[in-house]
PDB file of N, CA and C in Angstrom:
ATOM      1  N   UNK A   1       0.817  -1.196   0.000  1.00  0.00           N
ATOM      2  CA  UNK A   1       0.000   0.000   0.000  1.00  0.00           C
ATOM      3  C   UNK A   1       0.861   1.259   0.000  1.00  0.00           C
ATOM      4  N   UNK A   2       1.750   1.415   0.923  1.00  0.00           N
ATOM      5  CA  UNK A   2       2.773   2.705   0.493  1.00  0.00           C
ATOM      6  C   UNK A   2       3.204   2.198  -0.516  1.00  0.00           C
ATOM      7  N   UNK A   3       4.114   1.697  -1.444  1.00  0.00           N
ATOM      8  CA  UNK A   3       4.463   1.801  -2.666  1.00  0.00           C
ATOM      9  C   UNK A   3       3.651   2.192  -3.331  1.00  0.00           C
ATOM     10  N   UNK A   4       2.206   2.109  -3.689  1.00  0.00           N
ATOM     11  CA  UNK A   4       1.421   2.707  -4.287  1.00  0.00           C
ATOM     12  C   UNK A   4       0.857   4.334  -4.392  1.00  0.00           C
ATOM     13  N   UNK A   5       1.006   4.485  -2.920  1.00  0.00           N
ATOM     14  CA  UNK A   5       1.164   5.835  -3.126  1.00  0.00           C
ATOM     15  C   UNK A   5       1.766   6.757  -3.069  1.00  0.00           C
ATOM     16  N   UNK A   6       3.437   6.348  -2.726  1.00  0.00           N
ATOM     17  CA  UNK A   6       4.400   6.505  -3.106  1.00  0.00           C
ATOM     18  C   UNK A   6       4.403   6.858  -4.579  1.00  0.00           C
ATOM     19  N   UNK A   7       3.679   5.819  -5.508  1.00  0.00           N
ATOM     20  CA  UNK A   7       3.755   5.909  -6.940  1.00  0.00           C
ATOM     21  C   UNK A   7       3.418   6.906  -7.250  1.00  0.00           C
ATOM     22  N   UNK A   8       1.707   7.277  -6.609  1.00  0.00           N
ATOM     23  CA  UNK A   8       1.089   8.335  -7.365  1.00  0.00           C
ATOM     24  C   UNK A   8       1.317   9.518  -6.574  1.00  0.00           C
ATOM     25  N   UNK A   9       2.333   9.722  -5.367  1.00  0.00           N
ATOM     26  CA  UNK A   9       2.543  11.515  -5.442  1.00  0.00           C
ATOM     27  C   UNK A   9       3.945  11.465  -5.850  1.00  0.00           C
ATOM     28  N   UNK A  10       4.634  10.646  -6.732  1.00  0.00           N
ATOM     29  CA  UNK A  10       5.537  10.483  -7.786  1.00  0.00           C
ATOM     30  C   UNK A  10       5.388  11.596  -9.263  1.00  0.00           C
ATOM     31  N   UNK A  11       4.092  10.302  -9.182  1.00  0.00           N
ATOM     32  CA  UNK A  11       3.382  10.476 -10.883  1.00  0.00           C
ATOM     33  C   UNK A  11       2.559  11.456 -10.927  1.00  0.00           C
ATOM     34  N   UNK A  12       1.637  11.949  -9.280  1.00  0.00           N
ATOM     35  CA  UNK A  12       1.376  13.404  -9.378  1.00  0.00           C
ATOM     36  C   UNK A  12       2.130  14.838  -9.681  1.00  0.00           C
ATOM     37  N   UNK A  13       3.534  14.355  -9.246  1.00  0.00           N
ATOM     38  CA  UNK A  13       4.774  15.603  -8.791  1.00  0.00           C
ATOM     39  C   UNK A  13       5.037  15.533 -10.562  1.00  0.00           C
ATOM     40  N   UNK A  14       5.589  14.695 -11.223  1.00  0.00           N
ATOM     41  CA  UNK A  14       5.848  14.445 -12.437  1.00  0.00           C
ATOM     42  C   UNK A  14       4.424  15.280 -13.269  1.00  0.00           C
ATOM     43  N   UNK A  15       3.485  14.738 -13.216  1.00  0.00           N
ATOM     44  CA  UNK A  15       2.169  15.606 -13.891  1.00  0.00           C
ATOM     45  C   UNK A  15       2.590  16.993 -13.790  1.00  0.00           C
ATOM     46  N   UNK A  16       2.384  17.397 -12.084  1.00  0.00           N
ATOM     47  CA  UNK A  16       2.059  18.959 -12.090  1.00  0.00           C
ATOM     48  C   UNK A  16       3.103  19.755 -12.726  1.00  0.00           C
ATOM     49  N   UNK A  17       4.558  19.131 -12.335  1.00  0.00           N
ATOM     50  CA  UNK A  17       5.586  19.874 -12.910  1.00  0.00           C
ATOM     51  C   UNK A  17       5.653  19.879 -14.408  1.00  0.00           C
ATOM     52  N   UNK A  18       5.056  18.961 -15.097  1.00  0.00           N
ATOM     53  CA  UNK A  18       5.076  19.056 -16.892  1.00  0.00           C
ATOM     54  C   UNK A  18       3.553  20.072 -16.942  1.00  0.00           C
ATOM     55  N   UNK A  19       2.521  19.811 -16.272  1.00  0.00           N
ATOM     56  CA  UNK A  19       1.985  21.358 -16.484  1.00  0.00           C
ATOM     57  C   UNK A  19       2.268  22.189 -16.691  1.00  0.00           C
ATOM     58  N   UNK A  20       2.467  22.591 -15.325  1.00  0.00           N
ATOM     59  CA  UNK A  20       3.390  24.001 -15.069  1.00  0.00           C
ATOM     60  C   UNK A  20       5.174  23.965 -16.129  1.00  0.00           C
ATOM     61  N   UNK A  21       5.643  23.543 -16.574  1.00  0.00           N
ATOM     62  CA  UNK A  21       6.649  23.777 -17.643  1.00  0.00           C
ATOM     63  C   UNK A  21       6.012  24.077 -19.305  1.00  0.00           C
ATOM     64  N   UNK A  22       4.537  22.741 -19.366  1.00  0.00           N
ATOM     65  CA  UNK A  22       3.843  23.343 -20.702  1.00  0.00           C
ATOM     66  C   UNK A  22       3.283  24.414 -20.475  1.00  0.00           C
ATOM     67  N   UNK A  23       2.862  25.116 -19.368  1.00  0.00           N
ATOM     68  CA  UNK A  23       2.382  26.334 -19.582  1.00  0.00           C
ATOM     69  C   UNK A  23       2.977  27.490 -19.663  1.00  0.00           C
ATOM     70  N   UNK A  24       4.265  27.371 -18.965  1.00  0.00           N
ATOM     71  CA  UNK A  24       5.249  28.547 -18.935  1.00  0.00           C
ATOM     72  C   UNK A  24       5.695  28.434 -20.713  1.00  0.00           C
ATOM     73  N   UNK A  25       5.869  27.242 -21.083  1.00  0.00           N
ATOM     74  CA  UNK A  25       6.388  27.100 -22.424  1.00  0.00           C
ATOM     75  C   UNK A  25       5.641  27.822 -23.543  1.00  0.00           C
ATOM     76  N   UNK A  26       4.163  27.812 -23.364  1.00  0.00           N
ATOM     77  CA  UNK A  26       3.187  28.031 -24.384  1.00  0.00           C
ATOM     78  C   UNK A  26       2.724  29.418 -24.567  1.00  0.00           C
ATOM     79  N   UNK A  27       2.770  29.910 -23.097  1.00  0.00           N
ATOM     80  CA  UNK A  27       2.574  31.433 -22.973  1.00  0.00           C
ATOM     81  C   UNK A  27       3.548  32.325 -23.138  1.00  0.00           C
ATOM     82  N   UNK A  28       4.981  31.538 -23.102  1.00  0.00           N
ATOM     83  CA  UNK A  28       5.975  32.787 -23.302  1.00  0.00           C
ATOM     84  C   UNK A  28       6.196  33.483 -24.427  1.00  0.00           C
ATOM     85  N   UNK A  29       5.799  32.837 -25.610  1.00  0.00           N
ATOM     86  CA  UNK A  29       6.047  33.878 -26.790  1.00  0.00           C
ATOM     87  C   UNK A  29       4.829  34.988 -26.794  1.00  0.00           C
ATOM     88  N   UNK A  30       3.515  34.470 -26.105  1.00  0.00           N
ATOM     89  CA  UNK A  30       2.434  35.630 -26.939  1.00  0.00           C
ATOM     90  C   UNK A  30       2.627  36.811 -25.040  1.00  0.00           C
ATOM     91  N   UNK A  31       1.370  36.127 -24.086  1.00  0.00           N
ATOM     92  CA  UNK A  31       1.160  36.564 -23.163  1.00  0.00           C
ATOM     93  C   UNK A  31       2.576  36.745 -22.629  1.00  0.00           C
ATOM     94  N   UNK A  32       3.526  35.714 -22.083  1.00  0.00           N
ATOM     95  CA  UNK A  32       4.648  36.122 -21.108  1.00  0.00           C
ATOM     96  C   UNK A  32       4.429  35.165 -20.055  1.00  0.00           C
ATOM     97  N   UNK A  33       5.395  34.720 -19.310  1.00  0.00           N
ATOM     98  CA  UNK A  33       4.770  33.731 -18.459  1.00  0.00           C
ATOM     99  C   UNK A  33       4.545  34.685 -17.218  1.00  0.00           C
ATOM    100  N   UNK A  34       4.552  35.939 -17.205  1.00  0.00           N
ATOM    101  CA  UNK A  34       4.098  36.531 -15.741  1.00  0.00           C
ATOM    102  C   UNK A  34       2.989  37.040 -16.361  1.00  0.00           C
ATOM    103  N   UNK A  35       1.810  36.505 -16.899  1.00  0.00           N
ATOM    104  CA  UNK A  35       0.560  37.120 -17.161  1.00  0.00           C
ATOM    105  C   UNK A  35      -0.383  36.076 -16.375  1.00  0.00           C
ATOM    106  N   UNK A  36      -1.468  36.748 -16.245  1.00  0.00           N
ATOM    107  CA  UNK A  36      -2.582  35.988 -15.539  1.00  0.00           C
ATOM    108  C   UNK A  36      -3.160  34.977 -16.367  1.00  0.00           C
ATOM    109  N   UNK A  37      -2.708  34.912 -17.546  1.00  0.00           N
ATOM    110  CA  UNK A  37      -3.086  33.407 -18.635  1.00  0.00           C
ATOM    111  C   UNK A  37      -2.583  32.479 -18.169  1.00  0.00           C
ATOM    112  N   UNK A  38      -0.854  32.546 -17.940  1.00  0.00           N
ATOM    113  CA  UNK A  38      -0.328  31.515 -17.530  1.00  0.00           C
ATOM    114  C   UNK A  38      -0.454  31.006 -16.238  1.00  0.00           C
ATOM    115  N   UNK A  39      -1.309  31.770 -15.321  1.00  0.00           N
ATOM    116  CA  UNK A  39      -1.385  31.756 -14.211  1.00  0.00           C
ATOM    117  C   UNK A  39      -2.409  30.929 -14.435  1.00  0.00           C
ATOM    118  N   UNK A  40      -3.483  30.926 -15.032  1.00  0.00           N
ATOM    119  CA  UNK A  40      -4.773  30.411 -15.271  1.00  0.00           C
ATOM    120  C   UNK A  40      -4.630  28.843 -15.995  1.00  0.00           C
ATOM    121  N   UNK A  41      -3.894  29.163 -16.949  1.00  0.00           N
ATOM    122  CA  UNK A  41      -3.731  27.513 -17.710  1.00  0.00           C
ATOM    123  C   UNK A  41      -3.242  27.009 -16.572  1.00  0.00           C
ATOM    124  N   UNK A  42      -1.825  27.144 -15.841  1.00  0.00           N
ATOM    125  CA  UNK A  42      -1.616  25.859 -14.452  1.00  0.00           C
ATOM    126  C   UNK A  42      -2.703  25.948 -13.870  1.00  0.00           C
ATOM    127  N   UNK A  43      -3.671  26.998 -13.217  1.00  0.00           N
ATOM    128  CA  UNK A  43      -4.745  26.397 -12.059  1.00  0.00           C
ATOM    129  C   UNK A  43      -5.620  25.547 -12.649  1.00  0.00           C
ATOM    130  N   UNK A  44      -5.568  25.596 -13.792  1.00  0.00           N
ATOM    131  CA  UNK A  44      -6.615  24.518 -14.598  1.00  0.00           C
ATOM    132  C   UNK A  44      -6.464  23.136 -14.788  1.00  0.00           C
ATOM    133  N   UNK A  45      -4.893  23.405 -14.933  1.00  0.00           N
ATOM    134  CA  UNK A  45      -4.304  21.752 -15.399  1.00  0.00           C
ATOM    135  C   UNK A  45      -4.063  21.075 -14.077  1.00  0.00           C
ATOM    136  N   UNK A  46      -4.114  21.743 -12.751  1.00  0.00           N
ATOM    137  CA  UNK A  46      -3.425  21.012 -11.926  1.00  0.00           C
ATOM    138  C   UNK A  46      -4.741  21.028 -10.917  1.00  0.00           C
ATOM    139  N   UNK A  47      -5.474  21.890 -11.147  1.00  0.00           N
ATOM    140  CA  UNK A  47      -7.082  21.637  -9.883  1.00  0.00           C
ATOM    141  C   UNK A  47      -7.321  20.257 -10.006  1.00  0.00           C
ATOM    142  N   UNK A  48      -7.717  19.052 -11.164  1.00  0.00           N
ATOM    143  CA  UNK A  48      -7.985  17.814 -10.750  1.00  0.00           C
ATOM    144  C   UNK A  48      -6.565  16.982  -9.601  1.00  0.00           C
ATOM    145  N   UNK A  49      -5.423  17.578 -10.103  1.00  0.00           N
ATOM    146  CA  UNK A  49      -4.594  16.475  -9.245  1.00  0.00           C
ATOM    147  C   UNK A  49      -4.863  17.036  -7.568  1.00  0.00           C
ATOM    148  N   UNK A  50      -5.163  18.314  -7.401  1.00  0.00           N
ATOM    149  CA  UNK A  50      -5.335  19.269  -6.505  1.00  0.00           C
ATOM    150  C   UNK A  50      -6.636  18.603  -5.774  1.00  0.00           C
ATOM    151  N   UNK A  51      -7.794  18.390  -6.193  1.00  0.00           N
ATOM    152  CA  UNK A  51      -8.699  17.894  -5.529  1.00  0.00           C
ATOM    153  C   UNK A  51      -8.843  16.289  -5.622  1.00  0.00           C
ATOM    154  N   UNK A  52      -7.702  15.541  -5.497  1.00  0.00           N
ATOM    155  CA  UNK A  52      -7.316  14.505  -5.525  1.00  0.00           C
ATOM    156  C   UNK A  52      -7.036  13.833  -4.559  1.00  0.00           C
ATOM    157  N   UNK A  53      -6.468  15.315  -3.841  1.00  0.00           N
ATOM    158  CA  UNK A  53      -4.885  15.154  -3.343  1.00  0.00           C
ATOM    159  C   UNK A  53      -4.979  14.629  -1.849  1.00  0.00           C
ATOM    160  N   UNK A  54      -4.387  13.939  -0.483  1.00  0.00           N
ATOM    161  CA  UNK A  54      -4.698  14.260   0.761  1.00  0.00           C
ATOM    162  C   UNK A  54      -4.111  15.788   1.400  1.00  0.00           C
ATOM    163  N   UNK A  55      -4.589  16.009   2.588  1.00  0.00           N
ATOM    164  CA  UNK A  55      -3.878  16.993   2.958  1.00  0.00           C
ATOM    165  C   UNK A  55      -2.198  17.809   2.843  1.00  0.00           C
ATOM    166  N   UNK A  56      -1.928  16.788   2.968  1.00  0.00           N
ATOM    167  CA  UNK A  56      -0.158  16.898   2.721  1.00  0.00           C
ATOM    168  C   UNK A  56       0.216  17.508   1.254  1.00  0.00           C
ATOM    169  N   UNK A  57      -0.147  16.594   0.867  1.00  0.00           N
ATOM    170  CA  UNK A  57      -0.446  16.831  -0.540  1.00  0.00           C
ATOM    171  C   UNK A  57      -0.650  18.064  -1.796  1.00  0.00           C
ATOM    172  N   UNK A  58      -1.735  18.678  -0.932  1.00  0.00           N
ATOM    173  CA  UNK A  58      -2.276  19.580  -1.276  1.00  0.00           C
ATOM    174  C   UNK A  58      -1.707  20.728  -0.901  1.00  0.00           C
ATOM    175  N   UNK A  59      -0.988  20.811   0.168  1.00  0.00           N
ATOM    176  CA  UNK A  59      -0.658  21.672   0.949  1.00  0.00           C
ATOM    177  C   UNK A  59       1.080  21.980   0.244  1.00  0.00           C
ATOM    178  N   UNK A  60       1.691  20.697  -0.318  1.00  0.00           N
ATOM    179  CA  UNK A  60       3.094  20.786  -1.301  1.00  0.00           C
ATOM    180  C   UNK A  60       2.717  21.217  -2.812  1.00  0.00           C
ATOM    181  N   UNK A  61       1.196  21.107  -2.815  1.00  0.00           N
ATOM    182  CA  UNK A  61       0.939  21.595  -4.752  1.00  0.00           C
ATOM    183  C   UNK A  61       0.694  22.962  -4.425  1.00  0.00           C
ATOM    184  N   UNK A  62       0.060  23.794  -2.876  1.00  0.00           N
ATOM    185  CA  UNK A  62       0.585  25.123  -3.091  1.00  0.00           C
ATOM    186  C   UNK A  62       1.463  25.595  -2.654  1.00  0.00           C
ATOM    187  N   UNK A  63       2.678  24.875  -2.242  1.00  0.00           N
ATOM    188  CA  UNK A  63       3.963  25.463  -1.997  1.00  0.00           C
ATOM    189  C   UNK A  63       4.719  25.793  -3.633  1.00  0.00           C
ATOM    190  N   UNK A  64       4.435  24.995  -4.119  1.00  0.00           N
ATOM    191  CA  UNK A  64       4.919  24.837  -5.431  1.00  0.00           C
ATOM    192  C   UNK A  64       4.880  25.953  -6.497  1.00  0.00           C
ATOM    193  N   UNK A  65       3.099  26.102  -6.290  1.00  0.00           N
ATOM    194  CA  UNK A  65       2.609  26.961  -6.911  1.00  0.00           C
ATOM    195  C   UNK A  65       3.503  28.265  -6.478  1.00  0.00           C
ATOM    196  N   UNK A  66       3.216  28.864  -5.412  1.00  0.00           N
ATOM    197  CA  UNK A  66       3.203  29.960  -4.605  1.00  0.00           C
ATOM    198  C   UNK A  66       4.834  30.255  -5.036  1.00  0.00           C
ATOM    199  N   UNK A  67       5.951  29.128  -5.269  1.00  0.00           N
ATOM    200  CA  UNK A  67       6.931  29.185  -5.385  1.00  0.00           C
ATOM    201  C   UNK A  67       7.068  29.751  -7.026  1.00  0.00           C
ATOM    202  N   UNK A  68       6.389  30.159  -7.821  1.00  0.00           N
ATOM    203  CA  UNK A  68       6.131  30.532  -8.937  1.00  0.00           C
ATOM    204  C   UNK A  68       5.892  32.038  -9.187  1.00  0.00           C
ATOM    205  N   UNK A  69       5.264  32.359  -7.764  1.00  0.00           N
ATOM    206  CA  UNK A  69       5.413  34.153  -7.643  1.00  0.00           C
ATOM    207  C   UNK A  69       6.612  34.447  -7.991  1.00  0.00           C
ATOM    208  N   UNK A  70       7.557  33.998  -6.910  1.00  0.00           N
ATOM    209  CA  UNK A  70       9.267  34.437  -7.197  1.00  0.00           C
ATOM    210  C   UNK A  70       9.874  33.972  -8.726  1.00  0.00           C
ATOM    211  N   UNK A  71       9.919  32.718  -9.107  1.00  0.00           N
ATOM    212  CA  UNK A  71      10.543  32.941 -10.225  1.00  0.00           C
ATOM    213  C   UNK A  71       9.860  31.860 -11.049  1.00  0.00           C
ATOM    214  N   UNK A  72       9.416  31.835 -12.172  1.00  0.00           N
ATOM    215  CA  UNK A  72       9.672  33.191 -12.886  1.00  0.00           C
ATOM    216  C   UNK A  72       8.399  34.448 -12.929  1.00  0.00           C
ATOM    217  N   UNK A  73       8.262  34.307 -12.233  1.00  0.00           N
ATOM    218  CA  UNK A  73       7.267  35.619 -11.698  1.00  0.00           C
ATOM    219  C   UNK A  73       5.699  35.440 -11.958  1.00  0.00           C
ATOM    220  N   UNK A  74       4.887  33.950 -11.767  1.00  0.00           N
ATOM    221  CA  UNK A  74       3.917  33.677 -12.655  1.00  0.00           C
ATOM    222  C   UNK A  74       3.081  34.185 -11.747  1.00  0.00           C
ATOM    223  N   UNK A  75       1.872  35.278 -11.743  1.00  0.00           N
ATOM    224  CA  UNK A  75       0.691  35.858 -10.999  1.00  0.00           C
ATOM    225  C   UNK A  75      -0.098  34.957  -9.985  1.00  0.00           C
ATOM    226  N   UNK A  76       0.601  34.040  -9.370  1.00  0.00           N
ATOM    227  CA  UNK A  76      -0.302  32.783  -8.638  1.00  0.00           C
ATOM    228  C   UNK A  76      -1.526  33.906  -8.027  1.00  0.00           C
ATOM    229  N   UNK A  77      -2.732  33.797  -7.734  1.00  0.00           N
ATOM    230  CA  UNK A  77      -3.492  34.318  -6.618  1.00  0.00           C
ATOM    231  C   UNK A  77      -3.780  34.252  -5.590  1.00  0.00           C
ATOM    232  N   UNK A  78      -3.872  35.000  -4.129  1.00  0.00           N
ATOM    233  CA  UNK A  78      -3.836  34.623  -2.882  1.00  0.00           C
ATOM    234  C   UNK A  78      -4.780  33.399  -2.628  1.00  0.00           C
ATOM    235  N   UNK A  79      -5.661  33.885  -2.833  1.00  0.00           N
ATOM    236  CA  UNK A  79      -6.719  32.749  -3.064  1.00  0.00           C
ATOM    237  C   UNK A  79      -6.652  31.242  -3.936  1.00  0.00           C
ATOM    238  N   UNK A  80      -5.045  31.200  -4.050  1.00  0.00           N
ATOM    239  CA  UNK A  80      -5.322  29.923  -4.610  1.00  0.00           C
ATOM    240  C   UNK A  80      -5.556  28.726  -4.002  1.00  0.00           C
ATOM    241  N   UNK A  81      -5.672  28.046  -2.821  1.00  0.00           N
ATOM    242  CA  UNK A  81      -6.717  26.779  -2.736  1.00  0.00           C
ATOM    243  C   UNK A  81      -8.030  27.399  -2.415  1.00  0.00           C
ATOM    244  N   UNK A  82      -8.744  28.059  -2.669  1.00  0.00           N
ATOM    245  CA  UNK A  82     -10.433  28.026  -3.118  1.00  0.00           C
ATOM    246  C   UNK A  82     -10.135  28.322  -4.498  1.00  0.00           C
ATOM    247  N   UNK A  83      -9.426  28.549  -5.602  1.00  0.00           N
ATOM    248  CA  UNK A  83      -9.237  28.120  -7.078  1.00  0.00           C
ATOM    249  C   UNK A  83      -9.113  26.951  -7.376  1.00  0.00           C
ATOM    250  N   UNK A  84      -8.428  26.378  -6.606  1.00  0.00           N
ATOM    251  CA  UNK A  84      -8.183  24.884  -6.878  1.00  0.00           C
ATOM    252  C   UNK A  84      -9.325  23.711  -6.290  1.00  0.00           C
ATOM    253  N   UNK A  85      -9.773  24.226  -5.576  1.00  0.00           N
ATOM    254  CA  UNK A  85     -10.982  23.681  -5.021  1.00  0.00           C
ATOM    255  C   UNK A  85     -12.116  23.279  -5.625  1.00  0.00           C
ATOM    256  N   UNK A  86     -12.391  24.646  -6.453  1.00  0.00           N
ATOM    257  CA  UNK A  86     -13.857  24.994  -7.064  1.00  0.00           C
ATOM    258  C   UNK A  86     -13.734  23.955  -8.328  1.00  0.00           C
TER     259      UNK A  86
END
């Protein structure tokens, strides 16, 4: 039973981080990745693993996030777990 979920906050960490890299990737030529688009495509791609998640969990997908204010400067919102929630 831990190996298993071991697996999937593996294969979750692996997901969110190829999100969040396709989105910084996709927005940087038009918007910029410090626009509220790119801010918006990750809360989108990553709310299902987000309401997935257990506490712990959830609580390292908004460290992550939040770690995105600083560099490369992506608009996270204060309010992001009731974004990720909804």
């Amino acid at each position: 039973m831990v190996c298993n979920h071991s697996f999937w906050v593996i294969t979750m960490n692996q997901a969110i981080e190829q999100i969040i890299h396709s989105s910084l990737n996709k927005n940087e030529p038009g918007a910029g990745v410090g626009s509220s688009v790119t801010a918006n495509d990750i809360i989108e791609g990553v709310r299902p693993y987000y309401q997935a998640a257990s506490g712990a969990e959830k609580l390292s997908i908004v460290e992550r996030l939040n770690k995105l204010k600083v560099e490369p400067g992506v608009p996270i919102p204060s309010n992001i777990e009731q974004l990720l929630s909804n």
